[in-house]
Protein backbone atom coordinates (compact mmCIF):
# COMPACT_ATOMS: atom_id res chain seq x y z
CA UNK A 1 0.00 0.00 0.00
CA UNK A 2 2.79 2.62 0.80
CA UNK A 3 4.39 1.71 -2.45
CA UNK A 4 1.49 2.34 -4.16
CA UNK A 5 1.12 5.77 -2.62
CA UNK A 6 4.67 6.99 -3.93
CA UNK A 7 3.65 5.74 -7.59
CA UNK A 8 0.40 8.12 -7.53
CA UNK A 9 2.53 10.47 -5.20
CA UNK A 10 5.23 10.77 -8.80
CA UNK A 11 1.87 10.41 -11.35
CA UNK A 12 0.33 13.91 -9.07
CA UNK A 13 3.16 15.39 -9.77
CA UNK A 14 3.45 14.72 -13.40
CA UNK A 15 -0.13 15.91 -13.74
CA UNK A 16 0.96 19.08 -12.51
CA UNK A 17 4.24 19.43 -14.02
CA UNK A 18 2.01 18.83 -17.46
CA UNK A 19 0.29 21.83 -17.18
CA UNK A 20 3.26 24.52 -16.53
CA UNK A 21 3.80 24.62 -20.28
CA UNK A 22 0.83 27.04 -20.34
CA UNK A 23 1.81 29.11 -17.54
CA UNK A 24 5.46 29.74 -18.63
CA UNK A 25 4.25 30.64 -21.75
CA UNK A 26 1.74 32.76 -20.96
CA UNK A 27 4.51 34.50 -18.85
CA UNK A 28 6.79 35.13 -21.68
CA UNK A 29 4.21 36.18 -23.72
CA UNK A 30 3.80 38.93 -21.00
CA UNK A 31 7.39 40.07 -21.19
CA UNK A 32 9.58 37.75 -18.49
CA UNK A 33 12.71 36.06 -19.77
CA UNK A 34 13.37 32.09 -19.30
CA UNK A 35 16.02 33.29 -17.00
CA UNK A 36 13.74 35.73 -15.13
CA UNK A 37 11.01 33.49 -15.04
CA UNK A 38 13.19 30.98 -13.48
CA UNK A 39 14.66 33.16 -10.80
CA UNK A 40 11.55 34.51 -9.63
CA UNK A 41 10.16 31.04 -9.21
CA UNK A 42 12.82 29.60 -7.46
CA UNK A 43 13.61 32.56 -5.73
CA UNK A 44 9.82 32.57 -3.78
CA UNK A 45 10.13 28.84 -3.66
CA UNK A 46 13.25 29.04 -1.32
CA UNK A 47 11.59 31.68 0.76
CA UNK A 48 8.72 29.14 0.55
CA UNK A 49 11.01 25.78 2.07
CA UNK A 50 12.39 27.76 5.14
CA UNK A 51 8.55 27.50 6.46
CA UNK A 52 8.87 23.67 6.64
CA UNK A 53 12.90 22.40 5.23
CA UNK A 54 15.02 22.08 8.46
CA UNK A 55 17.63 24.86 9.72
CA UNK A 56 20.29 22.74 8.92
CA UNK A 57 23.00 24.81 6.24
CA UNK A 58 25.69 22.71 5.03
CA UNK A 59 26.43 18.88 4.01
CA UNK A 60 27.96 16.47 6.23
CA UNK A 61 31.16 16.87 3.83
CA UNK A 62 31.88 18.99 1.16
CA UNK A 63 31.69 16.45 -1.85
CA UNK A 64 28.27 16.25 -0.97
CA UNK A 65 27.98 19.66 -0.61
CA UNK A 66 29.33 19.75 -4.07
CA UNK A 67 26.39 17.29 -5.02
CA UNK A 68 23.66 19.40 -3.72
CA UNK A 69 25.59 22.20 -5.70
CA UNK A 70 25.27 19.61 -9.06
CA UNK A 71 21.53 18.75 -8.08
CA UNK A 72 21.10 22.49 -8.36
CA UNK A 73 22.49 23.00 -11.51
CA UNK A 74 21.11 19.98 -13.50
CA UNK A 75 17.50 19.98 -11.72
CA UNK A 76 17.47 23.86 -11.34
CA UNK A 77 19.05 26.54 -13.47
CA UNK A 78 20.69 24.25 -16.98
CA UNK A 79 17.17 22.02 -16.89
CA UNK A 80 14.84 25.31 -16.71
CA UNK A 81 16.65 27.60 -18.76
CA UNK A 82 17.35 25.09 -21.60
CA UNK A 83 13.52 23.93 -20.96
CA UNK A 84 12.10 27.93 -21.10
CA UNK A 85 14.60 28.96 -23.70
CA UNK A 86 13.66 25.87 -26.03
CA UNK A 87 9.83 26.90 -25.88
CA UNK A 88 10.42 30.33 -27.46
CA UNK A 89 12.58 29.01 -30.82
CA UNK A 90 10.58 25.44 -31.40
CA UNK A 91 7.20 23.52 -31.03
CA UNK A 92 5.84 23.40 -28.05
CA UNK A 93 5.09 19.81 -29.41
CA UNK A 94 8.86 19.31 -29.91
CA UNK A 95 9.52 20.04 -26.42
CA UNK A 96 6.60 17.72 -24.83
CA UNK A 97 7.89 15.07 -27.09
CA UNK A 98 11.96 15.54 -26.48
CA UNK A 99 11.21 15.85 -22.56
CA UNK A 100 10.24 12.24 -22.73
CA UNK A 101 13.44 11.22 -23.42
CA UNK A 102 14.30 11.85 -19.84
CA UNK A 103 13.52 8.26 -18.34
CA UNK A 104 15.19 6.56 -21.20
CA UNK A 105 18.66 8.79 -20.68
CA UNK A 106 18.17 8.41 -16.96
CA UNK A 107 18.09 4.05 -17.78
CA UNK A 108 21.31 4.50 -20.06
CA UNK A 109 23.33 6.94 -17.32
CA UNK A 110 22.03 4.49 -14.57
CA UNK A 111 23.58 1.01 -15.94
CA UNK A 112 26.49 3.55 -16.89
CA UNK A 113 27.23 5.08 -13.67
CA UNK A 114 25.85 2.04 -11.17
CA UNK A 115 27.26 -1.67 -11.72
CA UNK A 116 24.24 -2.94 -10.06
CA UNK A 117 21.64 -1.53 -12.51
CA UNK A 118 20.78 -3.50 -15.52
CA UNK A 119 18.47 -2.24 -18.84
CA UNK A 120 16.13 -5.42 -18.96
CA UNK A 121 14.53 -6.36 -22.63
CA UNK A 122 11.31 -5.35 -21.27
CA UNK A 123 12.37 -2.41 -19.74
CA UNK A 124 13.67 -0.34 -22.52
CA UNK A 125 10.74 -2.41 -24.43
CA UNK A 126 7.80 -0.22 -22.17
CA UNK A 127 10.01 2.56 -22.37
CA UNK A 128 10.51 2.70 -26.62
CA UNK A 129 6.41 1.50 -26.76
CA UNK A 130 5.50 4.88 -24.02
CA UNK A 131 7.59 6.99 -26.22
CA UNK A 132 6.12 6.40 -29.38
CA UNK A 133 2.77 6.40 -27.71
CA UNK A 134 4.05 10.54 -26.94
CA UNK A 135 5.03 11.17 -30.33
CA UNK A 136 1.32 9.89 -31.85
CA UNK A 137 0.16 12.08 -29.26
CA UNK A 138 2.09 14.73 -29.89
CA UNK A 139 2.42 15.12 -33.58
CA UNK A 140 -0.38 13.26 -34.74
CA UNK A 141 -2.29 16.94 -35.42
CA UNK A 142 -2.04 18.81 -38.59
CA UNK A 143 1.60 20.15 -37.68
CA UNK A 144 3.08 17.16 -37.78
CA UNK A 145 7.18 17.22 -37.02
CA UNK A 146 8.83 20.69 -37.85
CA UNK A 147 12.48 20.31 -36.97
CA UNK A 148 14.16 23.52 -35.31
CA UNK A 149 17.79 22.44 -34.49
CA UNK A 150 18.78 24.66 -31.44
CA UNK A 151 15.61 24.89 -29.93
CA UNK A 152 15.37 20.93 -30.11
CA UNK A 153 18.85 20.49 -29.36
CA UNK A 154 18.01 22.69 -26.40
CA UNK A 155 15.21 20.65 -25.35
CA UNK A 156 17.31 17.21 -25.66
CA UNK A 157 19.89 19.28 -23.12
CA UNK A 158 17.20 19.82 -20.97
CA UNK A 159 15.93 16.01 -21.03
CA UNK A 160 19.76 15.04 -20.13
CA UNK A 161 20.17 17.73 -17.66
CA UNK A 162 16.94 16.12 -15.97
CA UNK A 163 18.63 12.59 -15.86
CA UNK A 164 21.60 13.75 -14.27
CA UNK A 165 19.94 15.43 -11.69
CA UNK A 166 17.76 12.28 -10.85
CA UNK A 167 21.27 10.52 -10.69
CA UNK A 168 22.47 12.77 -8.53
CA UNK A 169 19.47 12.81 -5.98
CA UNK A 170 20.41 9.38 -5.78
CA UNK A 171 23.56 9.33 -4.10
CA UNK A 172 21.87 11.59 -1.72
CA UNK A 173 19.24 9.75 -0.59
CA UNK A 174 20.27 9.62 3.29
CA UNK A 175 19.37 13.62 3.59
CA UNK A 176 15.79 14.79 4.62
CA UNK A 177 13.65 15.49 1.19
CA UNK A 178 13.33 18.63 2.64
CA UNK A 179 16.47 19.47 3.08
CA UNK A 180 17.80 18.69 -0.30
CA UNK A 181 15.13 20.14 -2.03
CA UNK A 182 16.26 23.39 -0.13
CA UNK A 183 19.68 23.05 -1.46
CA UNK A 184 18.52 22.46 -5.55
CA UNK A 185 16.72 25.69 -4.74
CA UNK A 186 19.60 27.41 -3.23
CA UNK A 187 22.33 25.95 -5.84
CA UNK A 188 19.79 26.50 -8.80
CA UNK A 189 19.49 30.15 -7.93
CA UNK A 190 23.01 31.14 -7.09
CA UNK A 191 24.02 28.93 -10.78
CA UNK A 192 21.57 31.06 -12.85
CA UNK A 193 22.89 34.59 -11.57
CA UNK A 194 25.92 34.81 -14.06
CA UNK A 195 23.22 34.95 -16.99
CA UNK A 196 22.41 38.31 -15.33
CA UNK A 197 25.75 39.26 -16.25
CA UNK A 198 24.82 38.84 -20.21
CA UNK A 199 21.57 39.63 -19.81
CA UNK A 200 21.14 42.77 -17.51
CA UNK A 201 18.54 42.44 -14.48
CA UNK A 202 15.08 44.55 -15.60
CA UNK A 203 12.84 46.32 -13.62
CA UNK A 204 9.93 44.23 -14.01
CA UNK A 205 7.22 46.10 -11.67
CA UNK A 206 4.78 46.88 -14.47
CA UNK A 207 4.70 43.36 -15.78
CA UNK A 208 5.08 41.35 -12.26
CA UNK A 209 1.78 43.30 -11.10
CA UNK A 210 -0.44 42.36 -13.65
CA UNK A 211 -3.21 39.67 -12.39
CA UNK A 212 -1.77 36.69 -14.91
CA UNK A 213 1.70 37.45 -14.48
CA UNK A 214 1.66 37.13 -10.29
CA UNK A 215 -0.85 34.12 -10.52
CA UNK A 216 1.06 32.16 -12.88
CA UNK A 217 4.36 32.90 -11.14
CA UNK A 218 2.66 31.67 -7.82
CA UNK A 219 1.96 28.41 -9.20
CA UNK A 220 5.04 28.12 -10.85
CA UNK A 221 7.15 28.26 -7.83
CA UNK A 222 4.41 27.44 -4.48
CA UNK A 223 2.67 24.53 -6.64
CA UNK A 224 4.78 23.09 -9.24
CA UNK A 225 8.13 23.85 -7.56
CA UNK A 226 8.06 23.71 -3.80
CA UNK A 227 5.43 20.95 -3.74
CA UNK A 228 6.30 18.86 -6.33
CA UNK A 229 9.87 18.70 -5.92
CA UNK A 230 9.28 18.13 -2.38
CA UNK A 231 6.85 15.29 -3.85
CA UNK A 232 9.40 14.12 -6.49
CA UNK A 233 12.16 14.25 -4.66
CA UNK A 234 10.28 11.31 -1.93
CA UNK A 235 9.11 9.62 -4.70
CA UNK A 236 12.41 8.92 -6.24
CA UNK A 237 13.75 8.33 -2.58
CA UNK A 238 11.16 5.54 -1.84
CA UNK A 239 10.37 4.00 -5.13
CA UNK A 240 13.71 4.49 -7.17
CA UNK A 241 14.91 6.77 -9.72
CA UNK A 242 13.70 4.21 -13.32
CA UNK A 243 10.22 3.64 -11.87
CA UNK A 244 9.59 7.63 -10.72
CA UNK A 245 11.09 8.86 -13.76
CA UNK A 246 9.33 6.72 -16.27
CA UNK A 247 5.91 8.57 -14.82
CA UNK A 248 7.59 11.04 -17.16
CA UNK A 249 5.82 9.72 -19.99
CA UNK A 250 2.36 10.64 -18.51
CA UNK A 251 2.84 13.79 -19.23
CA UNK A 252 1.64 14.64 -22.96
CA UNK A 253 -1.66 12.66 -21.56
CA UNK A 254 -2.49 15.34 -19.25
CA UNK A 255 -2.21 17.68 -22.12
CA UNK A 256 -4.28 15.47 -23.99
CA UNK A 257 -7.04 15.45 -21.60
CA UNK A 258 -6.95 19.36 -20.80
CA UNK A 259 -7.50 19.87 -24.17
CA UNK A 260 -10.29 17.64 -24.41
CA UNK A 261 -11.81 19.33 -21.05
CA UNK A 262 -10.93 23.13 -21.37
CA UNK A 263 -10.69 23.36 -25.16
CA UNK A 264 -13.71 21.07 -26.30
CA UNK A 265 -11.45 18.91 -28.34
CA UNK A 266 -12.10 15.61 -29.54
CA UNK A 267 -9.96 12.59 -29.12
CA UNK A 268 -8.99 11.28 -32.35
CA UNK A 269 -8.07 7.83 -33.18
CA UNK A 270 -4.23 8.27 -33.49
CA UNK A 271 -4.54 10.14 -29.92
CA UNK A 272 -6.26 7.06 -28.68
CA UNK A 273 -3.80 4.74 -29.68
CA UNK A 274 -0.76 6.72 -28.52
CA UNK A 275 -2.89 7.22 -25.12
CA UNK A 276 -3.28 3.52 -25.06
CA UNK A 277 0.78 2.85 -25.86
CA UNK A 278 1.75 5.34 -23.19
CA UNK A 279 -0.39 3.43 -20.77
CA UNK A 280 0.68 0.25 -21.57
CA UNK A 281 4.60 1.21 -22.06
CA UNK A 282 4.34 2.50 -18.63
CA UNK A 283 2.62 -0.43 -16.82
CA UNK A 284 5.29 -3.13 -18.86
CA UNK A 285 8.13 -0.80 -17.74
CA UNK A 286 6.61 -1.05 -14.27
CA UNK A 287 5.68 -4.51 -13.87
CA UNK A 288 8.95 -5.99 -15.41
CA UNK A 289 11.69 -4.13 -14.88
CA UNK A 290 12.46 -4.72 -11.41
CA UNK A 291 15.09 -1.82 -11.11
């Protein structure tokens, strides 16, 4: 039963994670940067963690002080950036669909890095059927596939930048979720300032008080940030980093079904059958693998 809960614990926060596409990009519509969008979020989302994350400040030693500093970097500033930057110059459907390549890089870095991982047949089987359930889902409109290399190639650094950081949590597993999820806030924030340095800080008063702007940014970093990676980060503690992260794959289903709910939409045939390979990619994955 407890195992169960951390599976719908990581498929909560997926839901939620699915539906911040819309609010960054109705935030850079309104004027804010990826960089400034980031640092806002994270920035009230630290503020947010000292209301429940212990008082602790530092590692037990500094190499894992340097691995809160990585977590940081790969989960915080390089995965959001790369993420927000990548929505401005391709698809949107290109980035749904290159995210989702995360749990597949986070298998091949995990039999890399640990001896005691192995990629099972039906494993990367449920993984390959989930992602080409995503990619009917995702270009099976009229758009189809419209290749943009450095947005995409952006996107694919974000989906790597994502595995390492799930690696990383990892080796930190014996820290309070609360406590590391501080840290990635802390390290993400203080790893994103030098962009500041190319791109000069703006007064953003006029656009940070408008109604969408505040609201979105609020759910951004209370919502999908400080409660989800509070959420993720237990998840991947108590279930493992291959089963949390292939919950990954979820993902272009909830934007499937908010269509379907907020737009009117109909659900088309190939959407049904990349709905129904998702499903089933993720339950083989999740049955089988064992990892």
């Amino acid at each position: 039963m407890k195992q169960g809960y951390y599976h719908l614990l990581a498929i909560a926060v997926v839901v939620v994670w699915g539906l911040t596409y819309i609010s960054t990009k109705v935030l850079i519509q309104h004027g804010l940067h990826p960089h400034e969008i980031f640092f806002y979020r994270f920035l009230v989302a630290y503020a947010g963690i000292w209301l429940i994350a212990p008082r602790r400040l530092l590692a037990n030693s500094w190499k894992e002080e340097g691995l809160l500093a990585l977590a940081g970097f790969f989960g915080g500033s390089l995965y959001f950036y790369t993420e927000n930057t990548a929505l401005g110059m391709t698809q949107a459907s290109n980035v749904a669909f290159l995210l989702c390549t995360a749990p597949l890089l986070t298998a091949f870095l995990s039999a890399a890095c640990y001896k005691e991982v192995r990629l099972g047949v039906r494993l990367l089987a449920g993984s390959l059927l989930a992602l080409c359930g995503v990619g009917l889902i995702v270009f099976g409109g009229k758009e189809g596939l419209k290749v943009s290399p450095w947005g995409d190639l952006l996107t694919l650094s974000a989906a790597f930048s994502w595995a390492c950081y799930s690696l990383v949590i990892r080796r930190l597993s014996h820290y309070p979720v609360s406590f590391i999820t501080r840290k990635v806030f802390f390290y993400g924030l203080l790893t994103i300032l030098p962009l500041f340095a190319i791109f000069p800080f703006r007064s953003n008063v006029g656009i940070l008080s408008q109604s969408a702007v505040w609201m979105n940014l609020l759910f951004l970093a209370l919502v999908a940030s400080l409660i989800c990676f509070v959420a993720w980060n237990v998840a991947l503690k108590k279930i493992g980093v291959m089963h949390t992260s292939n919950y990954i794959y979820l993902s272009p289903l909830v934007t499937l079904g908010a269509s379907m709910l907020i737009l009117g939409e109909g659900l088309t045939l190939t959407s049904a059958v990349g709905a129904a390979c998702i499903l089933g990619g993720v339950y083989w994955a999740e049955k089988k693998s064992g990892v």
